[in-house]
N, C-alpha and C. Protein backbone atom coordinates (compact mmCIF):
# COMPACT_ATOMS: atom_id res chain seq x y z
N UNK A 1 0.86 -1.18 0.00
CA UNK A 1 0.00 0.00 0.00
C UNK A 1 0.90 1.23 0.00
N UNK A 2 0.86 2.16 -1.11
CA UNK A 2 1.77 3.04 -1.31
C UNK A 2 0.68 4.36 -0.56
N UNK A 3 -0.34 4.48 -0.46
CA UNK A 3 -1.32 5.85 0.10
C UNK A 3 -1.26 5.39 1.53
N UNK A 4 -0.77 4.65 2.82
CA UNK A 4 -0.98 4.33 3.79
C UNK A 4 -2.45 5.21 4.16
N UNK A 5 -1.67 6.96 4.33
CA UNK A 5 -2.53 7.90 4.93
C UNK A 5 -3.75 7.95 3.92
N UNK A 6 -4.08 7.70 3.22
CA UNK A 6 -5.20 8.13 2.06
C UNK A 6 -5.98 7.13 2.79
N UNK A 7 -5.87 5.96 2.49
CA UNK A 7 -6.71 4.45 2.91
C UNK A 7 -7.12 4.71 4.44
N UNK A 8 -6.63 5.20 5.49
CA UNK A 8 -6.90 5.71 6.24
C UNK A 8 -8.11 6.74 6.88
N UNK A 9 -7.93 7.61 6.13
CA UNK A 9 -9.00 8.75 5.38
C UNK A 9 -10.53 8.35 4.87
N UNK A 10 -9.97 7.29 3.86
CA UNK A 10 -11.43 6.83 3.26
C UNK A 10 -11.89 5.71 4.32
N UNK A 11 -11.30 5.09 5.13
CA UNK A 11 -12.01 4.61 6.49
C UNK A 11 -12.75 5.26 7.68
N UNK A 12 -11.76 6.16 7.65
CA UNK A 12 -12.79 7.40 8.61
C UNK A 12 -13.71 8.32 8.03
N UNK A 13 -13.79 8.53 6.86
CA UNK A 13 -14.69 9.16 5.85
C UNK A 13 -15.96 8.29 6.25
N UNK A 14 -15.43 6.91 5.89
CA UNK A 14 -16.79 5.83 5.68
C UNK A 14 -17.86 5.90 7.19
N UNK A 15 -16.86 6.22 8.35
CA UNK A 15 -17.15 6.14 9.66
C UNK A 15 -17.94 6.98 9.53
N UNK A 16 -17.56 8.17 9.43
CA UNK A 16 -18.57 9.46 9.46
C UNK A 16 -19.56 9.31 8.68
N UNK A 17 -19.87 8.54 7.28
CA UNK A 17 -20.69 8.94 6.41
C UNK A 17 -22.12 7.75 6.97
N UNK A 18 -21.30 6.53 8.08
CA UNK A 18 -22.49 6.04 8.53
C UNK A 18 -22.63 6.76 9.81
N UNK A 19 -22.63 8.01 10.31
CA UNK A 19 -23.27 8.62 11.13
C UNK A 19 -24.01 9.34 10.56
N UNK A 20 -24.21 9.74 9.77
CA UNK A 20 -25.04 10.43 8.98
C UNK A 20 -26.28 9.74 9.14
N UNK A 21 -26.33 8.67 8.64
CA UNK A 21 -27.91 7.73 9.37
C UNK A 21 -28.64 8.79 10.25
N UNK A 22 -28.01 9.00 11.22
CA UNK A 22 -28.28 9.12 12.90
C UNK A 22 -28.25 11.05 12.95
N UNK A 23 -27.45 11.31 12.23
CA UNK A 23 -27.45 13.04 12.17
C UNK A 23 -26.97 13.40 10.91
N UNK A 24 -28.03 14.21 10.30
CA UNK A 24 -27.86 14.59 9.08
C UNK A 24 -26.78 15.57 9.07
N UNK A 25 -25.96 16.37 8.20
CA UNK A 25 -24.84 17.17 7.94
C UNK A 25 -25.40 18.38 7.82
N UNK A 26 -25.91 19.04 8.94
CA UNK A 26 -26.78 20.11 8.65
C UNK A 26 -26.54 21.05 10.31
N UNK A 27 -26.28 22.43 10.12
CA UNK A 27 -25.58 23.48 10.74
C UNK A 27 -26.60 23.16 12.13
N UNK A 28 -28.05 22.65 12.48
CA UNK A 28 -28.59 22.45 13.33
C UNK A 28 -28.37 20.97 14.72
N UNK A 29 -26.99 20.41 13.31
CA UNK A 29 -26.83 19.36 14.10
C UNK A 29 -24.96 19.46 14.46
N UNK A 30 -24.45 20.87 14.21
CA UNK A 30 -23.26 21.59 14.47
C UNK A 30 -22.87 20.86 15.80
N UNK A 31 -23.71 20.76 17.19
CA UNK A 31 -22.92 20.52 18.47
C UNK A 31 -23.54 19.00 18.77
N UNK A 32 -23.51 18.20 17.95
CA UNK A 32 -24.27 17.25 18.14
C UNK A 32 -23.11 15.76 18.74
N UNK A 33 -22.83 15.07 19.58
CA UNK A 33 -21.76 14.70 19.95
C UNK A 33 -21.83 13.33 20.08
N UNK A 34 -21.14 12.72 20.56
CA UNK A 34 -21.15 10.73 20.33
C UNK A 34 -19.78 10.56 20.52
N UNK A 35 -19.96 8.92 21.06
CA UNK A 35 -18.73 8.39 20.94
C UNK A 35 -18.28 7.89 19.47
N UNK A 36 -19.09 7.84 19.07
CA UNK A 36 -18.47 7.90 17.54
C UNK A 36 -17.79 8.81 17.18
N UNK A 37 -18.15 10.05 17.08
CA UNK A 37 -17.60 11.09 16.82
C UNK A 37 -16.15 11.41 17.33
N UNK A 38 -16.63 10.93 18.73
CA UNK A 38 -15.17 10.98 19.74
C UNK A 38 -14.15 9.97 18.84
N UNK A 39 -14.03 8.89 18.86
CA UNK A 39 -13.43 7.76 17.80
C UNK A 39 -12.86 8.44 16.38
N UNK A 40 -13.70 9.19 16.02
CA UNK A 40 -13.32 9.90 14.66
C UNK A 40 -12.76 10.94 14.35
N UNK A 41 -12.73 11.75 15.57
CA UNK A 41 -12.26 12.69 16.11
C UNK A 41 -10.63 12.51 16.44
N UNK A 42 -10.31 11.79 17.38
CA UNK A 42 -9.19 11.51 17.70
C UNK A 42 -8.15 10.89 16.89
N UNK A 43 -8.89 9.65 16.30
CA UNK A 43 -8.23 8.89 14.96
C UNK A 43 -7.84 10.11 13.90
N UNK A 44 -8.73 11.07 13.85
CA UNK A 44 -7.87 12.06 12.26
C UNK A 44 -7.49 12.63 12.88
N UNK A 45 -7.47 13.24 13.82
CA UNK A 45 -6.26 14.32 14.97
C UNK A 45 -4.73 13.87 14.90
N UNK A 46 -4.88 12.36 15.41
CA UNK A 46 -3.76 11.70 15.26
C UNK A 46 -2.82 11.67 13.90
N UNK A 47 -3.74 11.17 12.50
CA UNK A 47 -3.47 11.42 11.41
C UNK A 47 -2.83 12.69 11.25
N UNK A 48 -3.68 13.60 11.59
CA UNK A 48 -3.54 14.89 11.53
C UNK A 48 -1.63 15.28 11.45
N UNK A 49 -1.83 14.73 12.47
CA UNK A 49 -0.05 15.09 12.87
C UNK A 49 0.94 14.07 12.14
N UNK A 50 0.38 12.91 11.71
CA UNK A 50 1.59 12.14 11.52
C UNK A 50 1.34 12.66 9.61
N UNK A 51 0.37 13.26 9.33
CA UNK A 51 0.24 13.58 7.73
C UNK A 51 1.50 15.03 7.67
N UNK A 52 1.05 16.20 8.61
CA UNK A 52 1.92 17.06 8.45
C UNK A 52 3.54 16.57 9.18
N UNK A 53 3.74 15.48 10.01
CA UNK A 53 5.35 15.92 9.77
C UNK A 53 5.81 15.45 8.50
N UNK A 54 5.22 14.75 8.06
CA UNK A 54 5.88 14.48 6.24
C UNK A 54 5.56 15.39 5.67
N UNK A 55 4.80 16.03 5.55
CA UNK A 55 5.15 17.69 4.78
C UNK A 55 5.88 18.34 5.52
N UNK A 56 6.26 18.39 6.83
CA UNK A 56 7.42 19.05 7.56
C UNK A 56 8.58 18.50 6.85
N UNK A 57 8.61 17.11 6.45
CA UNK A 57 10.00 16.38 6.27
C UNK A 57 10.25 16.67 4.92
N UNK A 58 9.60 16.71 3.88
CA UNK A 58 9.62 17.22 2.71
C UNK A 58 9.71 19.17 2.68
N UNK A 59 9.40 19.58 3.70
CA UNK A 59 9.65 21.28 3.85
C UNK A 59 11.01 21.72 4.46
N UNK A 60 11.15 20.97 5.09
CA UNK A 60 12.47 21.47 6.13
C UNK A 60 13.19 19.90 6.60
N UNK A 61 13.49 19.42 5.85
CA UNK A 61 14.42 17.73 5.92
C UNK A 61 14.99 18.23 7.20
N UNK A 62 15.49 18.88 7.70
CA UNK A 62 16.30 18.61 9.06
C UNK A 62 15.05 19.68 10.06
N UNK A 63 14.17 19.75 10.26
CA UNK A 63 13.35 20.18 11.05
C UNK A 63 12.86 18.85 12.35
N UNK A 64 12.77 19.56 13.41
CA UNK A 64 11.99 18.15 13.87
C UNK A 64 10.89 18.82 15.14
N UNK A 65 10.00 18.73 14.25
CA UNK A 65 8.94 19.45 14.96
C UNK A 65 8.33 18.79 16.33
N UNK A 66 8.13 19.06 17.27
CA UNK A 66 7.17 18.66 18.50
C UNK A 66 5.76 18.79 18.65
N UNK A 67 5.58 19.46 17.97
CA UNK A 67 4.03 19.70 18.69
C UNK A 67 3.09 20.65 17.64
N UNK A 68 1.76 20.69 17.68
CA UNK A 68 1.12 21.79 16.32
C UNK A 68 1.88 22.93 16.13
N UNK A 69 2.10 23.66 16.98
CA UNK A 69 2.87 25.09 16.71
C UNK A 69 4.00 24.59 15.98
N UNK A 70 5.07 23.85 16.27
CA UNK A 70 6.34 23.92 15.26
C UNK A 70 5.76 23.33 14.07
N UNK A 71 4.69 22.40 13.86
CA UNK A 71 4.20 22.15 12.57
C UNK A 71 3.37 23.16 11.65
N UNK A 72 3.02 24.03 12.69
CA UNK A 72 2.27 25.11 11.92
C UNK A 72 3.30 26.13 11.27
N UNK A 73 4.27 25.91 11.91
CA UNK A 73 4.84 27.29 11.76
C UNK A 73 6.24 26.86 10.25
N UNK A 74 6.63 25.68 10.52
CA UNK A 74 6.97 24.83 9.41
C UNK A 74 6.43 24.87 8.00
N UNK A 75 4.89 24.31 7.87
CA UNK A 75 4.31 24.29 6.86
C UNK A 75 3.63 25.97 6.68
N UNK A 76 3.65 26.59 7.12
CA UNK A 76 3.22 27.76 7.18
C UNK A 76 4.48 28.59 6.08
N UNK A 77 5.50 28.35 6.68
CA UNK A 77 7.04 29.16 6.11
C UNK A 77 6.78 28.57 4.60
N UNK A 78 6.40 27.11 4.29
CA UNK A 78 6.74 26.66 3.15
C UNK A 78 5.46 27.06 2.05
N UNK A 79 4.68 26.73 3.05
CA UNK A 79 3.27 27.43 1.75
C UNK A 79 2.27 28.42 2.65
N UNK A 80 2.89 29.57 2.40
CA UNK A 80 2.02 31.06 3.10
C UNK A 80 0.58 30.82 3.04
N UNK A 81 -0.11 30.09 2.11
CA UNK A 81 -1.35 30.22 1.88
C UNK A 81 -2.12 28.85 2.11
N UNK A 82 -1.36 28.14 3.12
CA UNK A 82 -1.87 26.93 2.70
C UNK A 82 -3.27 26.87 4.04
N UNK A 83 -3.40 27.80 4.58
CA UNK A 83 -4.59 28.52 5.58
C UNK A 83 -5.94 28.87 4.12
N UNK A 84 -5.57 29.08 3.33
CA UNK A 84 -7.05 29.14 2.12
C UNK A 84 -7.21 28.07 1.33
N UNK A 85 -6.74 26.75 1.47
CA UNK A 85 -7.38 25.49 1.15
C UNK A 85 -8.78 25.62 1.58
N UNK A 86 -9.80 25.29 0.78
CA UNK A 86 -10.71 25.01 0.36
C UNK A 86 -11.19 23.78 0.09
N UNK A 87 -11.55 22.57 1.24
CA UNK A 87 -12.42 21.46 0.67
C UNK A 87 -13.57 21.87 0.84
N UNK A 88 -14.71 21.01 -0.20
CA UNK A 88 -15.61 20.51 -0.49
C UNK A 88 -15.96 19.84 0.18
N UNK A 89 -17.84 19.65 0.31
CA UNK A 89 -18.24 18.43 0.68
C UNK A 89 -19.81 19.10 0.24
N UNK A 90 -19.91 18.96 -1.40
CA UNK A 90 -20.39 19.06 -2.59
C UNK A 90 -22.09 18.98 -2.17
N UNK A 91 -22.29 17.05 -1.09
CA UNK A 91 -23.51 16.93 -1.31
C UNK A 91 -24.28 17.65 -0.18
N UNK A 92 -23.54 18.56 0.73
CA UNK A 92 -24.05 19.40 1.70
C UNK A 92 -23.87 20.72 1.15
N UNK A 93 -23.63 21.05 0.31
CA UNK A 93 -23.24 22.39 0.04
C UNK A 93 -22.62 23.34 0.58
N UNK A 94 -21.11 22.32 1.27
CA UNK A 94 -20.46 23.01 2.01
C UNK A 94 -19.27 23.61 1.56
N UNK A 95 -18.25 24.60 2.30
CA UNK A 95 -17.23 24.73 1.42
C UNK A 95 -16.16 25.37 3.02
N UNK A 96 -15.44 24.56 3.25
CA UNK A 96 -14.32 24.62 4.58
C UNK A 96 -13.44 24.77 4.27
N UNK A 97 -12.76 26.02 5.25
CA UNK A 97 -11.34 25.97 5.08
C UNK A 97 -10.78 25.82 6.48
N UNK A 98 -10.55 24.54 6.76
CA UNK A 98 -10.37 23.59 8.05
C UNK A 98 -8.74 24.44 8.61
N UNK A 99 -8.06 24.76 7.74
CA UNK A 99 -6.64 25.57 8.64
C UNK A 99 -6.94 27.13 8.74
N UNK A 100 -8.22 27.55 8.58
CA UNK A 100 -8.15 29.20 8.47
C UNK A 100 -7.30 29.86 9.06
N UNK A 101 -7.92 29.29 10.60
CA UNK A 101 -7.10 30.23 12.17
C UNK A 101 -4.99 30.27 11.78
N UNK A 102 -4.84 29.47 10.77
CA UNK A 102 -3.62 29.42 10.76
C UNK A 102 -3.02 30.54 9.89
N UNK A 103 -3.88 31.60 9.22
CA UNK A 103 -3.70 32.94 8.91
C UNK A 103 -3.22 33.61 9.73
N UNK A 104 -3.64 33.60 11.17
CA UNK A 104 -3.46 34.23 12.29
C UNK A 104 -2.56 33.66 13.22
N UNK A 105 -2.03 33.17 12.84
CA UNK A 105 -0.51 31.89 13.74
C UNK A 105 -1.57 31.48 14.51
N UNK A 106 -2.39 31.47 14.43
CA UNK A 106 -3.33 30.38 15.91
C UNK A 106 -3.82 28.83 15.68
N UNK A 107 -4.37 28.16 16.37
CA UNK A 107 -4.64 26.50 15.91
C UNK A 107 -6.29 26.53 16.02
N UNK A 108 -6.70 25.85 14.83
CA UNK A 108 -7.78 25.89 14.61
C UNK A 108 -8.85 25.33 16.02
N UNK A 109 -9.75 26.08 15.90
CA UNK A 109 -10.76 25.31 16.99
C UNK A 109 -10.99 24.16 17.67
N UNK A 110 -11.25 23.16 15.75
CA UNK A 110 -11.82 21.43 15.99
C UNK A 110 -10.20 21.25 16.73
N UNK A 111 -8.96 21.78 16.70
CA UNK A 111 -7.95 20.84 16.99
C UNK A 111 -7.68 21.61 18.61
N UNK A 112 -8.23 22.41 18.97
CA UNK A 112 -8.52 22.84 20.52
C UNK A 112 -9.72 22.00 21.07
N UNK A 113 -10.42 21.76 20.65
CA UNK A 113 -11.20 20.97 20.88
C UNK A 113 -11.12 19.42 20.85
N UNK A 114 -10.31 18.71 20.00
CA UNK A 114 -9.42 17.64 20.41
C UNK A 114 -8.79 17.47 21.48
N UNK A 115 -8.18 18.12 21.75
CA UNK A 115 -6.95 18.16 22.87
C UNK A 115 -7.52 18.70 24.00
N UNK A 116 -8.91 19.28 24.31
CA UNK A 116 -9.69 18.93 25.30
C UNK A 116 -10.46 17.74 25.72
N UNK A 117 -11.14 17.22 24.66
CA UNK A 117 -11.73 15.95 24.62
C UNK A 117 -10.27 14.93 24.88
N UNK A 118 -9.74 15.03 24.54
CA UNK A 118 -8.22 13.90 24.65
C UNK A 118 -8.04 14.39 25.92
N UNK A 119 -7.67 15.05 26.83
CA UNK A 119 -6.80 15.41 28.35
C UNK A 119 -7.88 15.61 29.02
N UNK A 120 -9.06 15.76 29.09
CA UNK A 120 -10.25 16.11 29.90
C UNK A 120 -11.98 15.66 29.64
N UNK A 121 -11.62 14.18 29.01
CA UNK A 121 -13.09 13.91 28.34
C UNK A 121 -14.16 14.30 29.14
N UNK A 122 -13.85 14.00 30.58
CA UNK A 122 -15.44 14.43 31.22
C UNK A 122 -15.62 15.52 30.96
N UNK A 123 -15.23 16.81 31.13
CA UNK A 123 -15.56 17.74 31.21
C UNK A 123 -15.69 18.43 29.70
N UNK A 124 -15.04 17.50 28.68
CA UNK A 124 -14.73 17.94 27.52
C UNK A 124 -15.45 17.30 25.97
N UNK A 125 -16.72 15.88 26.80
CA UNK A 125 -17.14 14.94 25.74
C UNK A 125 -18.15 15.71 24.38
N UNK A 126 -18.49 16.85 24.56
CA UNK A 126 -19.57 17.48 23.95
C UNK A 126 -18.54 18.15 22.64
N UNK A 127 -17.17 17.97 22.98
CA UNK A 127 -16.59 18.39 21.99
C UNK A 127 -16.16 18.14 20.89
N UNK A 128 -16.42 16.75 21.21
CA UNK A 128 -16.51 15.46 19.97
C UNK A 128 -17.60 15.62 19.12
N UNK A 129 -17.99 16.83 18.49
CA UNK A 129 -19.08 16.91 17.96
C UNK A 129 -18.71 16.80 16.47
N UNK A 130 -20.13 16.93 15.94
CA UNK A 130 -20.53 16.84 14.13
C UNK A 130 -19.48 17.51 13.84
N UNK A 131 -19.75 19.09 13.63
CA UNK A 131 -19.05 20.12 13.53
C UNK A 131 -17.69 19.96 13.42
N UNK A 132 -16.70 19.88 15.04
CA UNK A 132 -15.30 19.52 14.33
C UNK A 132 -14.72 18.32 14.58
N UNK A 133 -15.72 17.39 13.92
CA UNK A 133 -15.32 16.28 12.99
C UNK A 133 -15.05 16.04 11.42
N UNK A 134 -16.07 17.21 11.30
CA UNK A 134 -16.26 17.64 9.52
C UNK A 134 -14.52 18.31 9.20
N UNK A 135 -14.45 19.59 10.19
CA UNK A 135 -13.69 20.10 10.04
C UNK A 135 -12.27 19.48 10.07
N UNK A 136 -12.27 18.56 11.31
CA UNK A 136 -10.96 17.96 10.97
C UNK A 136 -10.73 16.74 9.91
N UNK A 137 -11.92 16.03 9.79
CA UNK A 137 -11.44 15.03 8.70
C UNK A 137 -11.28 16.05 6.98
N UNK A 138 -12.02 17.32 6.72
CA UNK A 138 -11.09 18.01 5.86
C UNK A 138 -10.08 18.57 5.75
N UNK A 139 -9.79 18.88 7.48
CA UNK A 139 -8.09 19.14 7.56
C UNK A 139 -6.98 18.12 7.16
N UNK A 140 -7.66 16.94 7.53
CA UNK A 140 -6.37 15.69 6.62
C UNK A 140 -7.13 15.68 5.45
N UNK A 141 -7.44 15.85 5.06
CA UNK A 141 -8.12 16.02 3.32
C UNK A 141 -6.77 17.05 2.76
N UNK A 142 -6.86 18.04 3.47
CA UNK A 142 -6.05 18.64 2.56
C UNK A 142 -4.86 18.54 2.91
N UNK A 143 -4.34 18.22 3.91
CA UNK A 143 -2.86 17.22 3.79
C UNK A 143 -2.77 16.87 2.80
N UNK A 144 -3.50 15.46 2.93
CA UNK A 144 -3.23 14.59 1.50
C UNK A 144 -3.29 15.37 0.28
N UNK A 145 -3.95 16.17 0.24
CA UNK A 145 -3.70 16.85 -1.15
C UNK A 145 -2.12 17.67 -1.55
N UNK A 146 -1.72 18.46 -0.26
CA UNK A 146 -0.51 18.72 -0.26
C UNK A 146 0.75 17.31 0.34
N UNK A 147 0.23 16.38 0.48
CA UNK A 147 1.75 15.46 0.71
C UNK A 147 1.48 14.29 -0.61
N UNK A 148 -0.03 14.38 -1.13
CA UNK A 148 0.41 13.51 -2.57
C UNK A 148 0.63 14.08 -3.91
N UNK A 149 0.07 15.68 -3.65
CA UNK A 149 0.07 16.49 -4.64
C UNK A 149 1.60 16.73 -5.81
N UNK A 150 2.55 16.23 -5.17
CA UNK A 150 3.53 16.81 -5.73
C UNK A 150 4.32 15.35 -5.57
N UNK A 151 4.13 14.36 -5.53
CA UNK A 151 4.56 12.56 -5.82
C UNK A 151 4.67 12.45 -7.53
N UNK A 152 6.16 12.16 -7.29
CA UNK A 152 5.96 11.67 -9.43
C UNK A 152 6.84 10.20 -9.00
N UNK A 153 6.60 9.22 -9.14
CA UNK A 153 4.82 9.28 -10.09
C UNK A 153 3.58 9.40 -9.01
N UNK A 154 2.50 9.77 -9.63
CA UNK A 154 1.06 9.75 -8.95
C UNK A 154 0.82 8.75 -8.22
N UNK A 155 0.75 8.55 -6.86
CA UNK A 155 0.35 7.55 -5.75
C UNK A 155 -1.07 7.32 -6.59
N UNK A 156 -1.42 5.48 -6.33
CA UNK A 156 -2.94 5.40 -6.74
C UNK A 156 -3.94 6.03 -5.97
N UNK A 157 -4.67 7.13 -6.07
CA UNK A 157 -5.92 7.46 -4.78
C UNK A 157 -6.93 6.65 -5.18
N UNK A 158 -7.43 5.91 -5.38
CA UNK A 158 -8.58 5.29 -5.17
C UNK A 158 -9.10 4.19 -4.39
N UNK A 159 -10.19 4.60 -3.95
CA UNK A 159 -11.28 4.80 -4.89
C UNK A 159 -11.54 6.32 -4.30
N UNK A 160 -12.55 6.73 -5.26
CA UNK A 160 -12.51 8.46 -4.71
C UNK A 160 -13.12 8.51 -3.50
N UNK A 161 -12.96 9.94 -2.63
CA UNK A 161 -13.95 9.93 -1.63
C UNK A 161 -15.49 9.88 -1.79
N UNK A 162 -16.26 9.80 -0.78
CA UNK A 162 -17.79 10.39 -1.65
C UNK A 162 -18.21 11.51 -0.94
N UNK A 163 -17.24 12.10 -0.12
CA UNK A 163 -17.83 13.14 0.72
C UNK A 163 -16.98 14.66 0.11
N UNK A 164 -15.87 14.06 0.46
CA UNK A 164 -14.82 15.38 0.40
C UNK A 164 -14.06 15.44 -0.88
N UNK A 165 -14.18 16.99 -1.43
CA UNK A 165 -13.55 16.87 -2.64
C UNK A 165 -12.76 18.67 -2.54
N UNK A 166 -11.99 18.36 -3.57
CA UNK A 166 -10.91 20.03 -3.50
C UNK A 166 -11.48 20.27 -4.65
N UNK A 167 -11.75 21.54 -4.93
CA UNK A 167 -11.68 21.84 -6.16
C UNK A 167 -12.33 21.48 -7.11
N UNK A 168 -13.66 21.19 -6.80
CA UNK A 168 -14.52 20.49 -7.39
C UNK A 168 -13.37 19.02 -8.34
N UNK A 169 -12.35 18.92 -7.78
CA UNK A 169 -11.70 17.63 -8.68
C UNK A 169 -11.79 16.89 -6.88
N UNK A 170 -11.71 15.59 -7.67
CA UNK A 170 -10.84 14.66 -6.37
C UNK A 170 -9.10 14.37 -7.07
N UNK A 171 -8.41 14.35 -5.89
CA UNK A 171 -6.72 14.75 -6.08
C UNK A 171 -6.26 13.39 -7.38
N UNK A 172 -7.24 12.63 -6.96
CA UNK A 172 -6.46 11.47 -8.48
C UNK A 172 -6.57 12.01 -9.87
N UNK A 173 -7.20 13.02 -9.97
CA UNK A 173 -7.09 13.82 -11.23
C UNK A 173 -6.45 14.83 -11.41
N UNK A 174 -6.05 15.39 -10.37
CA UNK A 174 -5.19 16.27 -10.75
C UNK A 174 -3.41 15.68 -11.09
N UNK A 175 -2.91 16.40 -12.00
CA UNK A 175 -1.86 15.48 -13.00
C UNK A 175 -0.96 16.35 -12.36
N UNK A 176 0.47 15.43 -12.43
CA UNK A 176 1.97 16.05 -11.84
C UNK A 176 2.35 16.73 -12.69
N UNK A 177 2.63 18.09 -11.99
CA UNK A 177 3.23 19.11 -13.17
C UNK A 177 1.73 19.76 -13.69
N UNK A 178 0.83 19.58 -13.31
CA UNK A 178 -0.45 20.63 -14.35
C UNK A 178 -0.48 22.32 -13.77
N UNK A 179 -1.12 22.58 -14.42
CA UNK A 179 -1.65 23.99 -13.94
C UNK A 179 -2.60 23.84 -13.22
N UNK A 180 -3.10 23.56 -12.13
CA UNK A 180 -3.45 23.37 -11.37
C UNK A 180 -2.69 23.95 -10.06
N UNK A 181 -2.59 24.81 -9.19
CA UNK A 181 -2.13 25.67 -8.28
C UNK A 181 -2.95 25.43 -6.79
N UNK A 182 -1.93 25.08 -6.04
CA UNK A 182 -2.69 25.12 -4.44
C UNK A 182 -2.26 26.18 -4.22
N UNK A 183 -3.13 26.50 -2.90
CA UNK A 183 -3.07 27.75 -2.43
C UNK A 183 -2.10 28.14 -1.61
């Protein structure tokens, strides 16, 4: 398996997309919480970090980051804009940009909200919600778009997601070397 992190992704994608059953993807069901969520939550958090130190390691080969801030501040130096990624998630009519707060050197919400639910679940279980679960499983969305984006040759992505998409493309179409521009 050459996508480890991709295959990953479309497992926790699948997780989330059978919660949907149970809570539709809709701004009324924003604080809506579960141990599922919690599970899905934590699992792409984790991802989260082990997706960006390989774009750390590919940004700064002798960097060795500790913790979100040196990863933010890493991938930040290497792509100024990579805070206006833009996923999709087409059949809600949504449109996220899961690193915004990282315009502002700060760490996004859903991943403050992780790391409460992780060090303080009792007091912290409501944080495992819809909301930033969406948000963080498009934050490793667009990892993967920036750590397979630039692979020659093209890692296989498939099969596509059915939730999350960049750019109205999913990343197996976009070609090495195109005009095609991340942000």
């Amino acid at each position: 398996m050459n996508t480890p992190h991709y295959q990953y992704f479309l497992a926790l994608e699948q997780d989330f997309e059978e919660s949907i059953r149970y809570a539709e993807v809709d701004s009324s069901n924003d604080s809506v919480f579960s141990v599922a969520y919690l599970k899905i939550l934590v699992s792409a958090c984790i991802e989260i970090e082990a997706t960006l130190k390989q774009l750390c390691k590919r940004y700064s080969p002798r960097s060795d980051p500790q913790n979100i801030n040196d990863l933010r501040q890493i991938v930040i130096s290497a792509k100024s804009n990579y805070h206006l990624t833009e996923i999709e998630l087409p059949r809600y009519g949504k449109k996220l940009k899961p690193w915004h707060e990282w315009g502002s050197n700060q760490n996004p919400d859903w991943w403050k909200a992780y790391n409460s639910a992780k060090h303080d679940r009792i007091n912290n279980y409501n944080r495992a919600n819809q909301k930033n679960v969406i948000l963080a499983l498009s934050a490793l969305f667009c990892n993967l778009i920036y750590l397979y984006a630039d692979c020659s040759p093209r890692p296989d992505m498939s099969p596509e997601p059915r939730l999350f998409h960049f750019n109205t493309l999913f990343p197996d179409q976009l070609v090495f070397g195109s005009a095609l521009q991340l942000p």
